[in-house]
N, C-alpha and C. Protein backbone atom coordinates (compact mmCIF):
# COMPACT_ATOMS: atom_id res chain seq x y z
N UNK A 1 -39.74 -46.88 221.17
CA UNK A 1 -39.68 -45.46 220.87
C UNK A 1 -38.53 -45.22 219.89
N UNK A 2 -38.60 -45.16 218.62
CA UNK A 2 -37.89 -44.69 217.19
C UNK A 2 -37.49 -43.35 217.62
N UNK A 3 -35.97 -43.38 218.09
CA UNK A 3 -35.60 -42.43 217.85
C UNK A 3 -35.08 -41.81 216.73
N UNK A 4 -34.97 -40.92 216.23
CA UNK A 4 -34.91 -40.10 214.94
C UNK A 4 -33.66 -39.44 214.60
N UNK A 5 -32.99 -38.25 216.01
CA UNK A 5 -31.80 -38.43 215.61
C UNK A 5 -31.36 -37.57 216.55
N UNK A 6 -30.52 -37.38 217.28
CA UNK A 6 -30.23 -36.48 218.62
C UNK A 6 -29.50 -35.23 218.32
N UNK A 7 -29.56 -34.28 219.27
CA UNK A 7 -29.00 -32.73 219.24
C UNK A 7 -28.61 -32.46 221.03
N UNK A 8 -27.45 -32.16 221.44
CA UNK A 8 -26.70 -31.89 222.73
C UNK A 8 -27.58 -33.27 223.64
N UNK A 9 -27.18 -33.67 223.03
CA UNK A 9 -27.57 -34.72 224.28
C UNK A 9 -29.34 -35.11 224.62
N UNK A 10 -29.85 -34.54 223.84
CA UNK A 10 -31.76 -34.29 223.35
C UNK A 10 -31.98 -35.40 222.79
N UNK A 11 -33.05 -36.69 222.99
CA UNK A 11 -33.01 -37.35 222.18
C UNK A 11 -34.52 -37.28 221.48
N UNK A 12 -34.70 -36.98 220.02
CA UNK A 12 -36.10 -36.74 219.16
C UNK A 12 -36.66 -37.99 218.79
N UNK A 13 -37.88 -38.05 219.43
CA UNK A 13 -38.00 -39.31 219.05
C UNK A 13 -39.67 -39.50 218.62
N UNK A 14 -39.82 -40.49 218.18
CA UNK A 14 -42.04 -40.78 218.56
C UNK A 14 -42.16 -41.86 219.26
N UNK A 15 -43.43 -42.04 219.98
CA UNK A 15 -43.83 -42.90 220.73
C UNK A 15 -44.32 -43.99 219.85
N UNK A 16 -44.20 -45.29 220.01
CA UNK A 16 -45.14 -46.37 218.57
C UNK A 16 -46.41 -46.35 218.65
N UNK A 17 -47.27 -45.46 220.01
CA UNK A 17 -48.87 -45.58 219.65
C UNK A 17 -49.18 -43.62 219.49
N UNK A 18 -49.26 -43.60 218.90
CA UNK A 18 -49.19 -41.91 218.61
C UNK A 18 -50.68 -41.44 218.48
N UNK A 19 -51.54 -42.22 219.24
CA UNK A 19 -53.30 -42.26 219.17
C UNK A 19 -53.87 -42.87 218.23
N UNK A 20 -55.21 -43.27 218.62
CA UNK A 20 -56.08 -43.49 217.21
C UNK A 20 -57.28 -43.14 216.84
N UNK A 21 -57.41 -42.24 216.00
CA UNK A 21 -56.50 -42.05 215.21
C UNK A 21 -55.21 -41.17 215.33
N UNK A 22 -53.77 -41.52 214.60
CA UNK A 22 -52.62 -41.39 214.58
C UNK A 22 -52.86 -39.64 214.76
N UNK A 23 -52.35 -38.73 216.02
CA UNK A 23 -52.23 -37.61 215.56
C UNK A 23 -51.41 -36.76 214.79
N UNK A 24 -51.48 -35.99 214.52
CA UNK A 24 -50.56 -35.06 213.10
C UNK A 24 -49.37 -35.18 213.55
N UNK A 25 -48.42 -34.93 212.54
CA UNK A 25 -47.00 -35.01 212.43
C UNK A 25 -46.37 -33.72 213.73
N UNK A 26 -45.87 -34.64 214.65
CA UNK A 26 -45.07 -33.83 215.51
C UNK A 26 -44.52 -35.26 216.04
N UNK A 27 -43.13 -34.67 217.28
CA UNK A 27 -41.67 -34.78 217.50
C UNK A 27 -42.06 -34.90 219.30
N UNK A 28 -41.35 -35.68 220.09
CA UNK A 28 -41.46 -35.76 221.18
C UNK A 28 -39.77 -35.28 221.28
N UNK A 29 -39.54 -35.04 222.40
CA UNK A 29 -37.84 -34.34 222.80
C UNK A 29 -37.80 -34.67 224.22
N UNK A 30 -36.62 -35.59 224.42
CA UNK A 30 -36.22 -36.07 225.80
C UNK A 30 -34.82 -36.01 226.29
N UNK A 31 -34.39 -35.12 227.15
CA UNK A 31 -32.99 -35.21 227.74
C UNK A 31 -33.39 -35.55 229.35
N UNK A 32 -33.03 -36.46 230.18
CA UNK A 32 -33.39 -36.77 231.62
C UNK A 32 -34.58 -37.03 231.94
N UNK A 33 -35.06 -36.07 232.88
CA UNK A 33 -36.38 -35.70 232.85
C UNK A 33 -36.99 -34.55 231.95
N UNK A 34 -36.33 -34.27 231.37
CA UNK A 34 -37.53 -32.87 230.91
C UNK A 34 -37.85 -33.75 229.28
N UNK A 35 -38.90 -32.75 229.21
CA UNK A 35 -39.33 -33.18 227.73
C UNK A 35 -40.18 -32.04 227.33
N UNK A 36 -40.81 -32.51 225.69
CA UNK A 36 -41.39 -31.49 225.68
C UNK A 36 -42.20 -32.60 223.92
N UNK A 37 -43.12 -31.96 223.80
CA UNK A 37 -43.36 -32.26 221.96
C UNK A 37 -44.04 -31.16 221.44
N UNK A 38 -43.81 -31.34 220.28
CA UNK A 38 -43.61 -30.52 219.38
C UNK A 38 -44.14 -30.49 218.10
N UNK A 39 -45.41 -29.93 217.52
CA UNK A 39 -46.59 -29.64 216.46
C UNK A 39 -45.38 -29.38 215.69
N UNK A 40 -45.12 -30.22 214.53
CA UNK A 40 -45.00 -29.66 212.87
C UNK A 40 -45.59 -29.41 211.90
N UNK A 41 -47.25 -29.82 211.94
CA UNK A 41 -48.30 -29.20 211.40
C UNK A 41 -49.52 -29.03 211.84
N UNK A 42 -49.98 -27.88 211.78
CA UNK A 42 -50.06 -26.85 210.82
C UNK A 42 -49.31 -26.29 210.90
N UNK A 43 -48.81 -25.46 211.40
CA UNK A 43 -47.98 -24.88 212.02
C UNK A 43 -46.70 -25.39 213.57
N UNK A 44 -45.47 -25.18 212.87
CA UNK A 44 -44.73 -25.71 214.09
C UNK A 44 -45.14 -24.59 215.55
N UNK A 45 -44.88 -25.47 216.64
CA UNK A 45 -44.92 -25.26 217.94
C UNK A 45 -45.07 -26.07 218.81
N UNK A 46 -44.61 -25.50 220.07
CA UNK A 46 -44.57 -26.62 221.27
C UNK A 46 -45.64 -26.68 221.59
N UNK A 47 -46.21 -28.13 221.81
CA UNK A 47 -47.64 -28.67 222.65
C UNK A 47 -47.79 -28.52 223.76
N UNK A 48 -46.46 -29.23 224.47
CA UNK A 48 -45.97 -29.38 226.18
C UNK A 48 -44.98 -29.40 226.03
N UNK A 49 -44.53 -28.91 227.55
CA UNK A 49 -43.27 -29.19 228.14
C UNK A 49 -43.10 -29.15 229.15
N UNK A 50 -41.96 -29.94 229.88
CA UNK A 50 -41.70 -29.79 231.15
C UNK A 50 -40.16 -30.17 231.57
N UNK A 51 -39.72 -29.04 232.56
CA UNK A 51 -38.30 -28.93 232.78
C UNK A 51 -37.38 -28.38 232.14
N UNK A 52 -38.15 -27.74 231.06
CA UNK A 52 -37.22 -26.89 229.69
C UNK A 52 -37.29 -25.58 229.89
N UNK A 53 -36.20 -24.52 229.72
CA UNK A 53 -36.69 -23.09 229.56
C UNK A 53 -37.15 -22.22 228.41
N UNK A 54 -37.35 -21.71 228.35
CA UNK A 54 -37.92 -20.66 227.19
C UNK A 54 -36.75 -20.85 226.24
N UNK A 55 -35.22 -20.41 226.31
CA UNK A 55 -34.27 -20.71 226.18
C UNK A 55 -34.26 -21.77 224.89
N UNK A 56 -34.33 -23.34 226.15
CA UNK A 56 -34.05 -24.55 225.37
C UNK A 56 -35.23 -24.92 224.26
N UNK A 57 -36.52 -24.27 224.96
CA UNK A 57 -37.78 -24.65 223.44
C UNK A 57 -37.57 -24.03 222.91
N UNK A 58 -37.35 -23.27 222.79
CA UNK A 58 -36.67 -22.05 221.24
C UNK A 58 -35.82 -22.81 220.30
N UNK A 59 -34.64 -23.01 221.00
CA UNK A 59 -33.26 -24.07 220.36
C UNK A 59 -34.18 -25.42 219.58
N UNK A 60 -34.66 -25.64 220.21
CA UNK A 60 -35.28 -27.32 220.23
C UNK A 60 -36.48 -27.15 219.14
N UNK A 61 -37.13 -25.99 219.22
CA UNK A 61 -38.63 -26.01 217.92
C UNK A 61 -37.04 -25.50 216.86
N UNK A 62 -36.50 -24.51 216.44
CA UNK A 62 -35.74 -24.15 215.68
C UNK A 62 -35.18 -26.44 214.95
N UNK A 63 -34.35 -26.70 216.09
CA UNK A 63 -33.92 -28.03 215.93
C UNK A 63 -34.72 -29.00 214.60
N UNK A 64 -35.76 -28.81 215.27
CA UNK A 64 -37.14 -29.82 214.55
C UNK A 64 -37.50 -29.29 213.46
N UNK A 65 -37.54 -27.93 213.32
CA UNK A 65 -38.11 -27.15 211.87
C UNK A 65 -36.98 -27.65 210.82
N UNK A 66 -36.08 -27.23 211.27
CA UNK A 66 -34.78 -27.35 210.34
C UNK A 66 -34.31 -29.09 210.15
N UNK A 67 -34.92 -29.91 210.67
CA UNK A 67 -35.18 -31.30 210.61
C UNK A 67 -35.98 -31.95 210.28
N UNK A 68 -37.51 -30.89 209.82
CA UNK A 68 -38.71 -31.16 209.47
C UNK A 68 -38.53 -32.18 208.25
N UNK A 69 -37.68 -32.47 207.47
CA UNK A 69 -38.19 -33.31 206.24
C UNK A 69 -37.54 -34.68 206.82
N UNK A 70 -36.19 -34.85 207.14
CA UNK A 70 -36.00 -35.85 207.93
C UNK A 70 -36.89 -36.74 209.21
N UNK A 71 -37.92 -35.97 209.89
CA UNK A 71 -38.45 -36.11 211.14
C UNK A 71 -39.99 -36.59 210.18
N UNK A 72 -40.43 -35.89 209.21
CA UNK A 72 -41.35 -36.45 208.42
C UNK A 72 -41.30 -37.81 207.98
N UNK A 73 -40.09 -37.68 207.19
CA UNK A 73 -40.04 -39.26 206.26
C UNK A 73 -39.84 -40.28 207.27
N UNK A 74 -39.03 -39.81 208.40
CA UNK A 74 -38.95 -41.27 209.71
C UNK A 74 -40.29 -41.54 209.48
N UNK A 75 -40.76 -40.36 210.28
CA UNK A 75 -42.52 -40.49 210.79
C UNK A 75 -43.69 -41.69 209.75
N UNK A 76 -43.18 -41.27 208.45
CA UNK A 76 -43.71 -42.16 207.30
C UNK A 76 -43.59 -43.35 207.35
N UNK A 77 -41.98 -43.60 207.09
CA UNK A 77 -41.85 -44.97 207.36
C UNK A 77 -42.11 -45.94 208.22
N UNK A 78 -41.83 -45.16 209.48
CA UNK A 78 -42.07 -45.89 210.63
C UNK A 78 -43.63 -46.36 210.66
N UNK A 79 -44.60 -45.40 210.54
CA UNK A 79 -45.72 -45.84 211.00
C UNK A 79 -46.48 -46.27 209.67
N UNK A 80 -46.21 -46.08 208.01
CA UNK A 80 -46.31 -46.99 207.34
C UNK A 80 -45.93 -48.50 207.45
N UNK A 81 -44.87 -48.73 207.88
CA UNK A 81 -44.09 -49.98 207.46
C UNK A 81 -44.81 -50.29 208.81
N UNK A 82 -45.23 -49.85 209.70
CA UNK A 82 -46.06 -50.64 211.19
C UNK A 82 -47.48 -51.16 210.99
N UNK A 83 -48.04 -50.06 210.24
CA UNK A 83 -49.75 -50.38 209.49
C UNK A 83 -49.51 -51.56 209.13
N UNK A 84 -47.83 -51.84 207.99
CA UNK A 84 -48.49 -53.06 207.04
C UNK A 84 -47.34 -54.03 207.50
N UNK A 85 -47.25 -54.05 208.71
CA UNK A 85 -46.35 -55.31 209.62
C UNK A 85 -45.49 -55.70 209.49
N UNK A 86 -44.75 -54.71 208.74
CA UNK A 86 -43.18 -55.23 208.59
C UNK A 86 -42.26 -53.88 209.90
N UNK A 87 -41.15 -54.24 210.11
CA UNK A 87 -40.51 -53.32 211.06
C UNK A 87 -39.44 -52.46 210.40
N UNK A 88 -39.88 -51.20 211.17
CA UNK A 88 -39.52 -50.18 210.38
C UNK A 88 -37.99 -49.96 210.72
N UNK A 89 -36.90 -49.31 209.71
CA UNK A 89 -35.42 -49.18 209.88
C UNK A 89 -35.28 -47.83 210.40
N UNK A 90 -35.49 -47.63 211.34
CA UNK A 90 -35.32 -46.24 211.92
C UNK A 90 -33.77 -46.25 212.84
């Protein structure tokens, strides 16, 4: 699990099988137990969550939007450089 880059202790990350086919560009978010992920296109928004308040997904979609080009190009690399079998520098 490529993590991407953390906020209060949140760690943003993707899973390495993200379906197949690969679904659209979104963000998984893990502090303890709670989690949550998170649609960056079409439109950002939360998918799921659990153990988070209204509160913290607010903070946390805000987090990811404003991280959207960073959280993209991981997303690229990572699962480009995985297609063609080399390991990705995340």
């Amino acid at each position: 699990m490529p993590v991407v880059f953390r906020y209060k202790g949140y760690r943003f990350l993707f899973y390495s099988n993200e379906g197949d086919p690969r679904e659209p560009l979104h963000i998984h978010i893990q502090k303890g137990s709670a989690v949550a992920k998170v649609w960056l296109i079409p439109i950002p928004c939360v998918a799921e969550s659990y153990g988070l308040t209204a509160h913290e997904l607010n903070e946390l979609l805000t987090i990811a939007v404003e991280n959207r080009e960073k959280i993209e190009r991981c997303w690229h690399e990572y699962f480009d450089d995985q297609s063609h079998g080399k390991k990705p520098a995340v």
